[in-house]
PDB file of N, CA and C in Angstrom:
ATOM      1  N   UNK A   1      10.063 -47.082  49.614  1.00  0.00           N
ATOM      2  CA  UNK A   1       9.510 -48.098  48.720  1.00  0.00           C
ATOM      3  C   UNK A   1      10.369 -48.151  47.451  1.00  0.00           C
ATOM      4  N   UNK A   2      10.559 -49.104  46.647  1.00  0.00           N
ATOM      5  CA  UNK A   2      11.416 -49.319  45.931  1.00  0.00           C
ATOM      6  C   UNK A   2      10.628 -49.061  44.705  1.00  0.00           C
ATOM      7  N   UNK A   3      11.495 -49.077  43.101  1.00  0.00           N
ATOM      8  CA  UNK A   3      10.728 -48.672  42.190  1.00  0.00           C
ATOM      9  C   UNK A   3       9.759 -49.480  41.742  1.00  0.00           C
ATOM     10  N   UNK A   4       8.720 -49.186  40.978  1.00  0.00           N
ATOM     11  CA  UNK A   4       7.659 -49.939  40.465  1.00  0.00           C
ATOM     12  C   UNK A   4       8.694 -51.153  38.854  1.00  0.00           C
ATOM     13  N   UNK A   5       8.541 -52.248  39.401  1.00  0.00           N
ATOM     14  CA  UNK A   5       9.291 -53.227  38.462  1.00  0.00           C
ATOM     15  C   UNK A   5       8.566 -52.937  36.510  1.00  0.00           C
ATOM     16  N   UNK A   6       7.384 -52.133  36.404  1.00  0.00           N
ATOM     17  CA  UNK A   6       7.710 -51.684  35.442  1.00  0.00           C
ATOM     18  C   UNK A   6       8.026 -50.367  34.738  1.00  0.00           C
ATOM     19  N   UNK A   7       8.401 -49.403  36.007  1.00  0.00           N
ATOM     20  CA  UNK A   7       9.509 -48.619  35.387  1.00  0.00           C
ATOM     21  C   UNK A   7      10.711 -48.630  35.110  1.00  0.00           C
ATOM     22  N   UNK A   8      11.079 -50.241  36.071  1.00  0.00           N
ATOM     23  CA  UNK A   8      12.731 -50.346  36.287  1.00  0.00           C
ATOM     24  C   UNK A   8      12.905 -50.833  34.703  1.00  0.00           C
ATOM     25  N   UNK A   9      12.040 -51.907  34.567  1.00  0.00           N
ATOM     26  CA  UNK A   9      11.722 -52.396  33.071  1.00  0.00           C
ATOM     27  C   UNK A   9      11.944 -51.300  31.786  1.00  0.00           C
ATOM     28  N   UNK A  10      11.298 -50.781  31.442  1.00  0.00           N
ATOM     29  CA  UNK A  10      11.120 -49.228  30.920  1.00  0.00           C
ATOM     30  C   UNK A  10      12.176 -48.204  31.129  1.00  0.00           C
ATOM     31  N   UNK A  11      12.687 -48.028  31.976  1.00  0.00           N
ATOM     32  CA  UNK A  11      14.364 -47.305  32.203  1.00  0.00           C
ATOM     33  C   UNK A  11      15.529 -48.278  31.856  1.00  0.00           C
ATOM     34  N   UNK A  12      15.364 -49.583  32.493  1.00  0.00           N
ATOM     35  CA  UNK A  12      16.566 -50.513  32.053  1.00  0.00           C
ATOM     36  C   UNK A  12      16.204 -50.251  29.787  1.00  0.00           C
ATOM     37  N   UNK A  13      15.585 -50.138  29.300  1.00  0.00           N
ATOM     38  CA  UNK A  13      15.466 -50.204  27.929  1.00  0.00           C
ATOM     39  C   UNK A  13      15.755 -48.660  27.552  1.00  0.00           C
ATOM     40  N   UNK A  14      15.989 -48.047  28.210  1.00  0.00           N
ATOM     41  CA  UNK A  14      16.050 -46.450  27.613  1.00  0.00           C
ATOM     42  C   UNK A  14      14.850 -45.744  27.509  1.00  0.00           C
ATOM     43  N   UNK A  15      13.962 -46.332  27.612  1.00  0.00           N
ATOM     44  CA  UNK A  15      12.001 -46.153  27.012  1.00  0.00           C
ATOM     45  C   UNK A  15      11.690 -44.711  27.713  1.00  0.00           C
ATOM     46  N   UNK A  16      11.528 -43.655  27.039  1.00  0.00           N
ATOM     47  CA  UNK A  16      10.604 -42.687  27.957  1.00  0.00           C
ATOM     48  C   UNK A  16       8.831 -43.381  28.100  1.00  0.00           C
ATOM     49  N   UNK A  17       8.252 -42.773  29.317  1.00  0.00           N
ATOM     50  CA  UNK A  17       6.990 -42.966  29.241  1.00  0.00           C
ATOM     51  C   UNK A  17       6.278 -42.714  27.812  1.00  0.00           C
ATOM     52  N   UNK A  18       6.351 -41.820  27.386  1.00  0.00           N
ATOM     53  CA  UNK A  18       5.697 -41.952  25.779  1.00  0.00           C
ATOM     54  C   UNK A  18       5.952 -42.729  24.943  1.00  0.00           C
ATOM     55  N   UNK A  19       7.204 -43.305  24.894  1.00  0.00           N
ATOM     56  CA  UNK A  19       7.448 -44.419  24.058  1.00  0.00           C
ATOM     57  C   UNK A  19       6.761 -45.948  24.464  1.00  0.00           C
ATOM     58  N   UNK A  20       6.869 -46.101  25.674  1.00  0.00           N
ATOM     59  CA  UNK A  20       6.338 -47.427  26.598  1.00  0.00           C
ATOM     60  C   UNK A  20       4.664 -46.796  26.531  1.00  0.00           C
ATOM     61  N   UNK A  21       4.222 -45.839  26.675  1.00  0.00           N
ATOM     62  CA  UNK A  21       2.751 -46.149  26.672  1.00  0.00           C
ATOM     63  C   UNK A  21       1.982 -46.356  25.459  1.00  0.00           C
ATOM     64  N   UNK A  22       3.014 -45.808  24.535  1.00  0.00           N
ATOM     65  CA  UNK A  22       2.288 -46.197  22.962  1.00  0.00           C
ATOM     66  C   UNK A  22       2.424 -47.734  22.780  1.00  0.00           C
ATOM     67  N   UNK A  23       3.839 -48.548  23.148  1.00  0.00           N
ATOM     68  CA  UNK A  23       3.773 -49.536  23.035  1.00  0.00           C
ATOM     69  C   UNK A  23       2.440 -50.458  23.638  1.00  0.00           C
ATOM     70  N   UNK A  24       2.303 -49.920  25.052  1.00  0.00           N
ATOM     71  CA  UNK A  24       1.134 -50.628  25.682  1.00  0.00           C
ATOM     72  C   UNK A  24      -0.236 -50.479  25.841  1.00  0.00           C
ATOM     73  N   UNK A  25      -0.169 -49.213  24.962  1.00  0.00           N
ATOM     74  CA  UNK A  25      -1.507 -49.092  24.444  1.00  0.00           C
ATOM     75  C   UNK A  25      -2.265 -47.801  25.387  1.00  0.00           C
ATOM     76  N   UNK A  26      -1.336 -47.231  26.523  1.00  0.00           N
ATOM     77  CA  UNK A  26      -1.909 -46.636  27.256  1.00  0.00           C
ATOM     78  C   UNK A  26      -1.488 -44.715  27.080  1.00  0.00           C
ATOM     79  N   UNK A  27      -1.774 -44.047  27.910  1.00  0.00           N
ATOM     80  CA  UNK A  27      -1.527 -42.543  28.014  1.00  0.00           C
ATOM     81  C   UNK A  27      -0.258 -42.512  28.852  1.00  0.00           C
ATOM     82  N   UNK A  28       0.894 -41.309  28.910  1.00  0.00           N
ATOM     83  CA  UNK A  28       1.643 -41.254  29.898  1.00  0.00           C
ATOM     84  C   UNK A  28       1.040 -41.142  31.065  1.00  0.00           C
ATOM     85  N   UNK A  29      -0.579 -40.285  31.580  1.00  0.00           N
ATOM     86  CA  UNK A  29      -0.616 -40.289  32.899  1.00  0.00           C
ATOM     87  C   UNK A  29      -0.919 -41.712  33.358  1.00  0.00           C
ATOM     88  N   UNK A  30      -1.772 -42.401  32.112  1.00  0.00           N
ATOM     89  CA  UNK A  30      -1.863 -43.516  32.975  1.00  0.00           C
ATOM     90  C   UNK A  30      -0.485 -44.437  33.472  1.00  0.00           C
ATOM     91  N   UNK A  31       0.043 -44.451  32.462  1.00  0.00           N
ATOM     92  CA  UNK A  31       1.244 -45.427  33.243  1.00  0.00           C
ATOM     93  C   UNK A  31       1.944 -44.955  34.321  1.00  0.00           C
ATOM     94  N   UNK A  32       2.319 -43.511  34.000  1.00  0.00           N
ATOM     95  CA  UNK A  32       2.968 -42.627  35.407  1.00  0.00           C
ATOM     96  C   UNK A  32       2.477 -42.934  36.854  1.00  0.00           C
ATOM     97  N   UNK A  33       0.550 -43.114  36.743  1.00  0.00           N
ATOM     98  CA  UNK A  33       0.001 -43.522  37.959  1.00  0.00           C
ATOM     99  C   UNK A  33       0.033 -44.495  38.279  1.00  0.00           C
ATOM    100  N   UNK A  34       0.573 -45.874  37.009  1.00  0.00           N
ATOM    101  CA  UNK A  34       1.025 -47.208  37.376  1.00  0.00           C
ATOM    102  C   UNK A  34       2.436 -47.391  37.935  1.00  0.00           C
ATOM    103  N   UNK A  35       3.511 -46.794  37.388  1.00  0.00           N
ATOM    104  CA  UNK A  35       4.469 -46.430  38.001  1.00  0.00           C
ATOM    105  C   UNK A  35       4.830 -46.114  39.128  1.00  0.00           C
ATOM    106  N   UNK A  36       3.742 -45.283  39.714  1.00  0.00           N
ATOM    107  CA  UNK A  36       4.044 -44.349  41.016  1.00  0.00           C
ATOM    108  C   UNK A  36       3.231 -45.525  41.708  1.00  0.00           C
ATOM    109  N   UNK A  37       2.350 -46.218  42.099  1.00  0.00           N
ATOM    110  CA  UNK A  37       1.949 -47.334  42.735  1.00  0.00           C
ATOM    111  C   UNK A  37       0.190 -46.483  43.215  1.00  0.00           C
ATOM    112  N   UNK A  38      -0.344 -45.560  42.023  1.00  0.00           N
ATOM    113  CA  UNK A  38      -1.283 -44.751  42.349  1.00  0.00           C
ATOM    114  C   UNK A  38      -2.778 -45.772  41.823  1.00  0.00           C
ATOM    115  N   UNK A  39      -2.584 -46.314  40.980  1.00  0.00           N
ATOM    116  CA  UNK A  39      -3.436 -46.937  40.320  1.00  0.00           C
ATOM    117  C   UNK A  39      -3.291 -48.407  39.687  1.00  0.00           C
ATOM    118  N   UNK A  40      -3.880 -49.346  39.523  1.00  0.00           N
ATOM    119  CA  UNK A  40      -3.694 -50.398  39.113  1.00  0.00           C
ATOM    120  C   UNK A  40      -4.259 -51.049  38.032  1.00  0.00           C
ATOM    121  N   UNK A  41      -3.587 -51.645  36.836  1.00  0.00           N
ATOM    122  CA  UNK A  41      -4.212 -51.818  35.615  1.00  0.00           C
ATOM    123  C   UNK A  41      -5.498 -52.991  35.581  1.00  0.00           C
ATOM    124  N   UNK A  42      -6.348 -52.226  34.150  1.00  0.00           N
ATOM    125  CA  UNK A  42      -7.601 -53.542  34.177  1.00  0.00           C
ATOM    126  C   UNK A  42      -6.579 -54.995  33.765  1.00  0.00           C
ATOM    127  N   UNK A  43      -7.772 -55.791  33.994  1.00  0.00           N
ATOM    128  CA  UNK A  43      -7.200 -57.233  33.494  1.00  0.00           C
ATOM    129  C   UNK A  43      -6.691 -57.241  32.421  1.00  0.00           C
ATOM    130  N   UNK A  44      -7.365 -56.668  31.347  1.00  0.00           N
ATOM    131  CA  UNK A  44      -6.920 -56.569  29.870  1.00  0.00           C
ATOM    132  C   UNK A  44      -5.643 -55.851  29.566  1.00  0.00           C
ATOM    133  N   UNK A  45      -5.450 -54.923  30.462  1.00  0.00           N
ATOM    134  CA  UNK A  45      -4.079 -53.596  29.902  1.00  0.00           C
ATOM    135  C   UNK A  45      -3.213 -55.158  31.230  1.00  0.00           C
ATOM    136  N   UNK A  46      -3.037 -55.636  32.357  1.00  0.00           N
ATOM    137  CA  UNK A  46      -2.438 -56.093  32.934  1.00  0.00           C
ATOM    138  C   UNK A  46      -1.357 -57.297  32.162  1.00  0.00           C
ATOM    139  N   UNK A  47      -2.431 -57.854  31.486  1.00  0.00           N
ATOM    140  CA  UNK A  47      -2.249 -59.230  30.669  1.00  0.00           C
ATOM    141  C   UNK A  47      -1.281 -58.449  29.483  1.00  0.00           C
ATOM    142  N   UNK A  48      -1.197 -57.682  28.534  1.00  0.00           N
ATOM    143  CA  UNK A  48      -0.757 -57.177  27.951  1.00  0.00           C
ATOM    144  C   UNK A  48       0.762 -56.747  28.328  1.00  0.00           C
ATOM    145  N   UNK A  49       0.770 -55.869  29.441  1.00  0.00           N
ATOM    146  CA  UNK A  49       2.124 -55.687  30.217  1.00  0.00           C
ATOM    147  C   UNK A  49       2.834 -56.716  30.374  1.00  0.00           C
ATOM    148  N   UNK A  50       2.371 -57.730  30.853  1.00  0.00           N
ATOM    149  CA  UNK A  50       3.050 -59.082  31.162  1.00  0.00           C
ATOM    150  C   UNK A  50       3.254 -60.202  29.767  1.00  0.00           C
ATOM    151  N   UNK A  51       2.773 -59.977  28.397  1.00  0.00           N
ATOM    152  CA  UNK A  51       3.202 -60.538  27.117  1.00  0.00           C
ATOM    153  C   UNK A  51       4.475 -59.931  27.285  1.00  0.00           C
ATOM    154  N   UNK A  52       4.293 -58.099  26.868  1.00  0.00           N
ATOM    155  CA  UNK A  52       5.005 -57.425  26.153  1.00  0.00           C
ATOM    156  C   UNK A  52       6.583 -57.250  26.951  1.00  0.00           C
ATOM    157  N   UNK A  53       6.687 -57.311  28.327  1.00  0.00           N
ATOM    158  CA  UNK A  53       7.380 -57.433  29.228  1.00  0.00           C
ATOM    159  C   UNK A  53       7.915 -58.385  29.894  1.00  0.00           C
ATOM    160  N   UNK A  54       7.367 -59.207  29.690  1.00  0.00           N
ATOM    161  CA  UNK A  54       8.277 -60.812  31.036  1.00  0.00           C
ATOM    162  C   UNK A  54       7.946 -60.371  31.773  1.00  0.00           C
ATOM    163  N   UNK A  55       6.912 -59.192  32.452  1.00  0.00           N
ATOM    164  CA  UNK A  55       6.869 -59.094  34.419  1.00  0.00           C
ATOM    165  C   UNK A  55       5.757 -59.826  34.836  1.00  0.00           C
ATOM    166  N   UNK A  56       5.976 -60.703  36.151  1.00  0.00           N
ATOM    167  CA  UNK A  56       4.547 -61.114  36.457  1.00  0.00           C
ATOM    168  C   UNK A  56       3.883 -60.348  36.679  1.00  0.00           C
ATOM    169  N   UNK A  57       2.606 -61.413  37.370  1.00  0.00           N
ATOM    170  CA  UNK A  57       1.127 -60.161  37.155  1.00  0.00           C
ATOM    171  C   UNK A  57       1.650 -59.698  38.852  1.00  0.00           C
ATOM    172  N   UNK A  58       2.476 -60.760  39.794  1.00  0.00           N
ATOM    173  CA  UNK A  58       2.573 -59.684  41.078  1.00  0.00           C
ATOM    174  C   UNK A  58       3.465 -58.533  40.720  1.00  0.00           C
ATOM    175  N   UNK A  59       4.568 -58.276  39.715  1.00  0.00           N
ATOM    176  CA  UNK A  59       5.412 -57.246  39.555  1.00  0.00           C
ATOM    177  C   UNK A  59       4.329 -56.491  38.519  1.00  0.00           C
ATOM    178  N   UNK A  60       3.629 -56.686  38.123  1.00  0.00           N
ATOM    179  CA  UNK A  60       2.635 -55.539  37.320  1.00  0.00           C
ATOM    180  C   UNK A  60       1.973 -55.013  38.097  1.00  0.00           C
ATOM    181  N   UNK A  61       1.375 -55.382  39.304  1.00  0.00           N
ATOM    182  CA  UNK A  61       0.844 -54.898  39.495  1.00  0.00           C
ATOM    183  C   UNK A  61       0.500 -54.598  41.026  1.00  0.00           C
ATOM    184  N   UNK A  62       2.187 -54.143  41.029  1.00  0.00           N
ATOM    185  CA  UNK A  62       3.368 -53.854  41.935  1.00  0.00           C
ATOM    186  C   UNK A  62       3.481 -54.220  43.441  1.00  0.00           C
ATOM    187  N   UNK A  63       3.239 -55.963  43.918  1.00  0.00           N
ATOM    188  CA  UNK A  63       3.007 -56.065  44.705  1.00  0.00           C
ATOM    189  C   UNK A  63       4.091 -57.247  44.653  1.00  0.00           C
ATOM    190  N   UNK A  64       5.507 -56.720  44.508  1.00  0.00           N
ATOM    191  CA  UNK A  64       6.264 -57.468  44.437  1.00  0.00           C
ATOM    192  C   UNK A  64       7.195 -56.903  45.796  1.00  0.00           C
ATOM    193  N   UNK A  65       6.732 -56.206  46.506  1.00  0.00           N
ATOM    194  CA  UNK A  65       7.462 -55.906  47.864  1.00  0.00           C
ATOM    195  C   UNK A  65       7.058 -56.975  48.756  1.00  0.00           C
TER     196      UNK A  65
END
């Protein structure tokens, strides 16, 4: 499986997870489990990713395979 389009996001910028989850408002585990394709964000944290990022809501919420 290929990477989650918003870690590629988040690595293409240099961003460690702590830096990107403060931006988005979240914890490192949570994004790590968004990352890894373990968990999937509420509407509210989703919509947010996709301002702060340019990714659609299918690459947020990683169903861009």
């Amino acid at each position: 499986m290929n990477e989650h389009p918003l870690r590629t996001w988040r690595i293409d910028r240099r961003m460690t997870l702590k830096t990107a989850g403060k931006m988005l408002g979240m914890s490192v585990s949570q994004l790590c489990e968004i990352e890894r394709r373990n968990a999937k964000p509420s509407a509210e944290r989703a919509a947010l990713i996709m301002r702060t990022t340019g990714l659609s809501i299918e690459q947020v919420l990683g169903q861009d395979h």
